[in-house]
C-alpha atoms as a PDB file:
ATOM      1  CA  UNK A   1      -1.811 -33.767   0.504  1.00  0.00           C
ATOM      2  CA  UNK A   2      -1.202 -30.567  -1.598  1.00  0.00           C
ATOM      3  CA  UNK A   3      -3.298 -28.816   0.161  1.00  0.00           C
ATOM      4  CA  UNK A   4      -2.128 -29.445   3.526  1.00  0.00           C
ATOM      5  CA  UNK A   5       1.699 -28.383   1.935  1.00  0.00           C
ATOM      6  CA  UNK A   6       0.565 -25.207   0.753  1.00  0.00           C
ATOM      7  CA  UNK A   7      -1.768 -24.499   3.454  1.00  0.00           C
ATOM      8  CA  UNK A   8       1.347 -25.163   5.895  1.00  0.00           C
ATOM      9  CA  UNK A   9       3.782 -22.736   4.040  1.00  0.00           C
ATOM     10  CA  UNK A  10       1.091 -19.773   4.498  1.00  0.00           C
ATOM     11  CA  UNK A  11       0.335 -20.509   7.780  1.00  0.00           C
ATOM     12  CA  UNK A  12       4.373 -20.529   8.442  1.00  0.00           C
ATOM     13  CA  UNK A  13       4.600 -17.318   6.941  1.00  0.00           C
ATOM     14  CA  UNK A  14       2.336 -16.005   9.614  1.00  0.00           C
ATOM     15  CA  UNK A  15      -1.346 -16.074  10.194  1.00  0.00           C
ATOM     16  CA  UNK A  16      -1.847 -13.059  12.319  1.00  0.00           C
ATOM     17  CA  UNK A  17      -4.479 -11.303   9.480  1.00  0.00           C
ATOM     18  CA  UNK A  18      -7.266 -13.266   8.720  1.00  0.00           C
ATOM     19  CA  UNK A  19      -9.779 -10.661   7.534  1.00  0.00           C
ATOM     20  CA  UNK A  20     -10.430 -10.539   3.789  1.00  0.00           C
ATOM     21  CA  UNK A  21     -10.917  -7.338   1.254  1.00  0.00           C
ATOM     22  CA  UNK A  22     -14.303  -6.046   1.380  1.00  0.00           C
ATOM     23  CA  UNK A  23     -13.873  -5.722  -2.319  1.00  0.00           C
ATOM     24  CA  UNK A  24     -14.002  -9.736  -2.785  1.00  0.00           C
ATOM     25  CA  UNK A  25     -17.556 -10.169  -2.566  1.00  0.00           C
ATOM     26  CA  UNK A  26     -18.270 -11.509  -5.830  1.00  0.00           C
ATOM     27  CA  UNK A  27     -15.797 -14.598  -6.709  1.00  0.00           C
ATOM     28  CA  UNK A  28     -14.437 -14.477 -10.570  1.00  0.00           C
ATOM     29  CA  UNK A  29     -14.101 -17.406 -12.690  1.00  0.00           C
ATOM     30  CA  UNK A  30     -11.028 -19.084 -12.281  1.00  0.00           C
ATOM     31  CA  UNK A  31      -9.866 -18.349 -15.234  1.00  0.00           C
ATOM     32  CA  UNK A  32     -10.381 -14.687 -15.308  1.00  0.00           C
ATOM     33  CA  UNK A  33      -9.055 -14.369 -11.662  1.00  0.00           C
ATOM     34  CA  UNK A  34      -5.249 -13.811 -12.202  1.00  0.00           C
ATOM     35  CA  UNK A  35      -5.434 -11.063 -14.866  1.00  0.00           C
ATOM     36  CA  UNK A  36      -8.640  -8.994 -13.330  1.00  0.00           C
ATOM     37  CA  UNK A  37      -7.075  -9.329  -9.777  1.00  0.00           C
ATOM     38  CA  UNK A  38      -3.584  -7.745 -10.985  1.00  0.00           C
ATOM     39  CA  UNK A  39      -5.177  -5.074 -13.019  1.00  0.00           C
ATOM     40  CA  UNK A  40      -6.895  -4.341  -9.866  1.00  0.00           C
ATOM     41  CA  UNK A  41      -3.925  -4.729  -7.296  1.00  0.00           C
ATOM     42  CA  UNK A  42      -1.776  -2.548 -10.275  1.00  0.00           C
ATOM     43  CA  UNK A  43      -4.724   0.129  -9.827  1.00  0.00           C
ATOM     44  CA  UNK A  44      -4.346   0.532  -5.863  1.00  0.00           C
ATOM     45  CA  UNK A  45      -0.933   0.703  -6.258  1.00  0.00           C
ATOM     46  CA  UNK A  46      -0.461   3.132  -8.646  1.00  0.00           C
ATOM     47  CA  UNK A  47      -2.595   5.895  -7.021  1.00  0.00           C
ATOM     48  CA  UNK A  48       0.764   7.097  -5.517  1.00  0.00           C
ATOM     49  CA  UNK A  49       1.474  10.669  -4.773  1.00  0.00           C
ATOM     50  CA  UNK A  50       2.922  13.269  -7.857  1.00  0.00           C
ATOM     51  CA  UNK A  51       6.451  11.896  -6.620  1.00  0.00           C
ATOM     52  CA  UNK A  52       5.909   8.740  -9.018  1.00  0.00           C
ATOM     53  CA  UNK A  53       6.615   5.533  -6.939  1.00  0.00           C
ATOM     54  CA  UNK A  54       3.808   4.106  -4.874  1.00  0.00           C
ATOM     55  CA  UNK A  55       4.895   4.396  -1.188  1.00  0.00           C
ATOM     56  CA  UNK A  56       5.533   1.395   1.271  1.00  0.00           C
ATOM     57  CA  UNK A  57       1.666   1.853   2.630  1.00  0.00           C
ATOM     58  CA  UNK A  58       0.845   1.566  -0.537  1.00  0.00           C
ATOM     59  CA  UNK A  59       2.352  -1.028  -1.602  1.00  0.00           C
ATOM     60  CA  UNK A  60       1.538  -3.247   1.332  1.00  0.00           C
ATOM     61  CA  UNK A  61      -1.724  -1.768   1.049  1.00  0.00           C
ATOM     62  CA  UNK A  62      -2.124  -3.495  -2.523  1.00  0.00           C
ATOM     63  CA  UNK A  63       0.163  -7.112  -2.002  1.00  0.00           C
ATOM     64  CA  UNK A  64      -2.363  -7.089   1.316  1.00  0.00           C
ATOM     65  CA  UNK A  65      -5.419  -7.266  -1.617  1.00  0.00           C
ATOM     66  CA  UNK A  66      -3.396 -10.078  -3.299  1.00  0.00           C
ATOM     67  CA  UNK A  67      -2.507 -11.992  -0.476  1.00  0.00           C
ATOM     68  CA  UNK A  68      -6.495 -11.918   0.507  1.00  0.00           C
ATOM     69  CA  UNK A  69      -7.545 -12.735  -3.056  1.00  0.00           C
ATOM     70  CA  UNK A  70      -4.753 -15.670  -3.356  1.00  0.00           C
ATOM     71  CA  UNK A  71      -5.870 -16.985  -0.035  1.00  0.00           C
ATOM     72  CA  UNK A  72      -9.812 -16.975  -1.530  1.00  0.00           C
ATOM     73  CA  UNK A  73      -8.490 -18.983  -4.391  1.00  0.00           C
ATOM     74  CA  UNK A  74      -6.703 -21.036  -2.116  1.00  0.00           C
ATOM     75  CA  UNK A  75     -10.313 -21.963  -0.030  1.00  0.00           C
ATOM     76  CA  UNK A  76     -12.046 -22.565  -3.348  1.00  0.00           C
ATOM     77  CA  UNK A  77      -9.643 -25.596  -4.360  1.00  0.00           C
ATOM     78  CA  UNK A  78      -9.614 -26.899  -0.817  1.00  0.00           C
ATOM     79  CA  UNK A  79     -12.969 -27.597  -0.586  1.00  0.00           C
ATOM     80  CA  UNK A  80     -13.462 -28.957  -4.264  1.00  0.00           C
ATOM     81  CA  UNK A  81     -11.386 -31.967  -2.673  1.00  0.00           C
ATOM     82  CA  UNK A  82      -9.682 -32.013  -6.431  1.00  0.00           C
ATOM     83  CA  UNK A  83      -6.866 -30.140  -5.614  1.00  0.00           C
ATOM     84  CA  UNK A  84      -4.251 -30.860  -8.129  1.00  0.00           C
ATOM     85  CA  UNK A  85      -0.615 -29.860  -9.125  1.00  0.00           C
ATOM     86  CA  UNK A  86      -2.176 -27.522 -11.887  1.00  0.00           C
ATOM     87  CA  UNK A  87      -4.326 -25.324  -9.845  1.00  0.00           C
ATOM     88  CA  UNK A  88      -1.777 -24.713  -7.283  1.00  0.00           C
ATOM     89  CA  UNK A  89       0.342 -23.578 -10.296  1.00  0.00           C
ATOM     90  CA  UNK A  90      -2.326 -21.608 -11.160  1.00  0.00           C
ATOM     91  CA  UNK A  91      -2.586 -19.936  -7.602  1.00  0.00           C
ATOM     92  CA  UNK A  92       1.321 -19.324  -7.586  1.00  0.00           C
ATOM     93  CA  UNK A  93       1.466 -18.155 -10.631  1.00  0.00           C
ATOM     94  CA  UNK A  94      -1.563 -15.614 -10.259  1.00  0.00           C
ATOM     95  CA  UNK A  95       0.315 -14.430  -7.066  1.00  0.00           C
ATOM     96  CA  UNK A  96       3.708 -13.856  -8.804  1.00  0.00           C
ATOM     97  CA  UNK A  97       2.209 -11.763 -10.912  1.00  0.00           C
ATOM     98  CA  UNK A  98      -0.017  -9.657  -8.978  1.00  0.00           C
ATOM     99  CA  UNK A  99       2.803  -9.684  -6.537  1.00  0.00           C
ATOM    100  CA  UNK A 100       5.560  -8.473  -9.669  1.00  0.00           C
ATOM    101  CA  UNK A 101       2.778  -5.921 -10.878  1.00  0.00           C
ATOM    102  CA  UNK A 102       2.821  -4.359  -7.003  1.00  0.00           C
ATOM    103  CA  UNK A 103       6.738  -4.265  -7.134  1.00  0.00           C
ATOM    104  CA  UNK A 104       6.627  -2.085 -10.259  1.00  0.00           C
ATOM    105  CA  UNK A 105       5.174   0.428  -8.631  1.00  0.00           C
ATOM    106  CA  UNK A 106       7.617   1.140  -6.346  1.00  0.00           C
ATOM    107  CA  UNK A 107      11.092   1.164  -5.121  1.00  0.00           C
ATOM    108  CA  UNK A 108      13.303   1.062  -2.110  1.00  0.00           C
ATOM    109  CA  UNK A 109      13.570  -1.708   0.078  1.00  0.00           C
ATOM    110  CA  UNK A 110       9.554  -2.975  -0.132  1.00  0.00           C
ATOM    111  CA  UNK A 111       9.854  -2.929  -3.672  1.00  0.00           C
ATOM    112  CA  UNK A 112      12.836  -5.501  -3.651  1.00  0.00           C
ATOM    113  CA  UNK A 113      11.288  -7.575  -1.042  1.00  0.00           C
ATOM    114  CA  UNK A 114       8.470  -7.657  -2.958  1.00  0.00           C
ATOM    115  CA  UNK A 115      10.099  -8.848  -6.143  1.00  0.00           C
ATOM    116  CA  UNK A 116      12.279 -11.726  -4.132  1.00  0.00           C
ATOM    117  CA  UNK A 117       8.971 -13.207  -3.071  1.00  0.00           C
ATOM    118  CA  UNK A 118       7.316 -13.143  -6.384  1.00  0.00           C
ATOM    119  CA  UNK A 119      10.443 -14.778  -7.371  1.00  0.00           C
ATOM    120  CA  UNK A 120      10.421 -17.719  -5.346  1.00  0.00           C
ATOM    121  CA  UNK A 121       6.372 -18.152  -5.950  1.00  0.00           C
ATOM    122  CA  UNK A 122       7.958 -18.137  -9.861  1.00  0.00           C
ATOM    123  CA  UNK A 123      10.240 -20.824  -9.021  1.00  0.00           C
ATOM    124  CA  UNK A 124       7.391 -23.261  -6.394  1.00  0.00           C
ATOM    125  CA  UNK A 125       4.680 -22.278  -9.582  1.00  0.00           C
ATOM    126  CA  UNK A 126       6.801 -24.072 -11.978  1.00  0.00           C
ATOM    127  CA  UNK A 127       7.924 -27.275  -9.933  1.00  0.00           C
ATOM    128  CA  UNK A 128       6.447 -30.139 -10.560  1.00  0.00           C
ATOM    129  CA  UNK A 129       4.565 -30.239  -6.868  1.00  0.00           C
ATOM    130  CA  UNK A 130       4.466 -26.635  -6.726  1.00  0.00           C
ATOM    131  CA  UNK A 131       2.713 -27.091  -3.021  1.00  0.00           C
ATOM    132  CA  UNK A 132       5.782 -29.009  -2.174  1.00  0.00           C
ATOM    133  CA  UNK A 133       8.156 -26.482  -4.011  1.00  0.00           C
ATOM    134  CA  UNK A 134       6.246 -23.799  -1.965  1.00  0.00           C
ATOM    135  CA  UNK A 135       7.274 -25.533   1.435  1.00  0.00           C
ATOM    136  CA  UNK A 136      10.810 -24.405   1.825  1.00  0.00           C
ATOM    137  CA  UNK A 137      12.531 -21.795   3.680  1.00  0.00           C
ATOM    138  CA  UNK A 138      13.745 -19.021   1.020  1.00  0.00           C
ATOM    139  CA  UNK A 139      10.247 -18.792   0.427  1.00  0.00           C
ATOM    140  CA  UNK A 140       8.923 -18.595   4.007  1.00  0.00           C
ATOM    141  CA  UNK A 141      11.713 -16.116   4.663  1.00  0.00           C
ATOM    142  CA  UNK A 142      10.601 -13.803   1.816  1.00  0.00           C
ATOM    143  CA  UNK A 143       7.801 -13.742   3.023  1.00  0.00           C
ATOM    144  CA  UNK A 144       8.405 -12.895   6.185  1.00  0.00           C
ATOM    145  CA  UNK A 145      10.641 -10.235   4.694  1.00  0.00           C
ATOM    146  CA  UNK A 146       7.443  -8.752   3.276  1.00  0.00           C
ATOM    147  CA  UNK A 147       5.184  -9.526   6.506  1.00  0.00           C
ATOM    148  CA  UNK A 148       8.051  -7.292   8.390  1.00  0.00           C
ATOM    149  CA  UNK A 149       8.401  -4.404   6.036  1.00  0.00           C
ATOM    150  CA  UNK A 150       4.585  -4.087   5.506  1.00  0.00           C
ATOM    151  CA  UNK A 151       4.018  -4.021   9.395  1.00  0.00           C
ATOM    152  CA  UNK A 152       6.934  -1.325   9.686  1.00  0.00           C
ATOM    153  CA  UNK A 153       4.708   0.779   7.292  1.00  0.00           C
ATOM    154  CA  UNK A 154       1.273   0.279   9.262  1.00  0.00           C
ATOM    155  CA  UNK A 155       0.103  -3.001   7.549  1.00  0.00           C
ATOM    156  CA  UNK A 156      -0.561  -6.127   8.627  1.00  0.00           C
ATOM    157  CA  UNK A 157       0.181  -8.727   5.284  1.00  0.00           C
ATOM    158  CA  UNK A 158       0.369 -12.370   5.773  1.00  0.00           C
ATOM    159  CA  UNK A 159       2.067 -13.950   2.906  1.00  0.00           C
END
């Protein structure tokens, strides 16, 4: 039943990109997962030009990598058939931050769309059904927000 609520809020946000990183060949334990994959996501986003602040492409390029990897994580619990409220905390969580880590990088527009959706992933991560939690409209629509902005610079992201 979790799974089937998350699964529903991504696919509302848009399933238009289904292709996953090339970089994700090797899956990472569980627990190592959230921290690794943000240090990584921080990493493409920070090679930004002299200016400082990673641009939109950039950006998009790197919540794109998170968006993959959180979707990966997502296919892992699905087919353990154990899905519980913890690991879907775990997955929300892991995308907050990865998603927060992008934002940094940046600013502008992106940037604060960026930082509303890790936001709302905060607040469906700490519910107690964060599947549920994640199945409402200010998260959709942040989403969207970021689907939109990313597109406008080139990318396709479907969070």
């Amino acid at each position: 039943m979790l799974i089937l609520a998350v699964s529903t809020a991504l696919a509302a946000c848009g399933d238009a990109d289904k292709a996953t990183t090339a970089g994700s060949t090797t899956p990472a334990p569980t627990s190592a997962a959230p921290s690794a994959v943000a240090t990584s996501a921080a990493a493409t986003a920070a090679s930004s030009p002299a200016a400082g602040a990673a641009t939109d492409k950039q950006l998009c390029e790197a919540v794109k990598k998170a968006s993959d990897e959180m979707r990966t994580e997502m296919v892992k619990v699905a087919t353990t058939g154990d899905a519980s409220a913890a690991d879907f905390k775990k997955i929300l969580t892991g995308l907050e931050q990865k998603v927060t880590t992008v934002a940094s990088t940046g600013d502008g527009k992106l940037a604060d769309a960026l930082r509303t959706f890790a936001a709302e992933a905060a607040k469906a991560a700490a519910a107690a059904d964060p599947a549920t939690a994640a199945d409402n409209p200010a998260f959709e629509k942040a989403g969207k927000d970021v689907n939109a902005a990313c597109k406008a610079a080139g990318v396709s992201v479907n969070l």
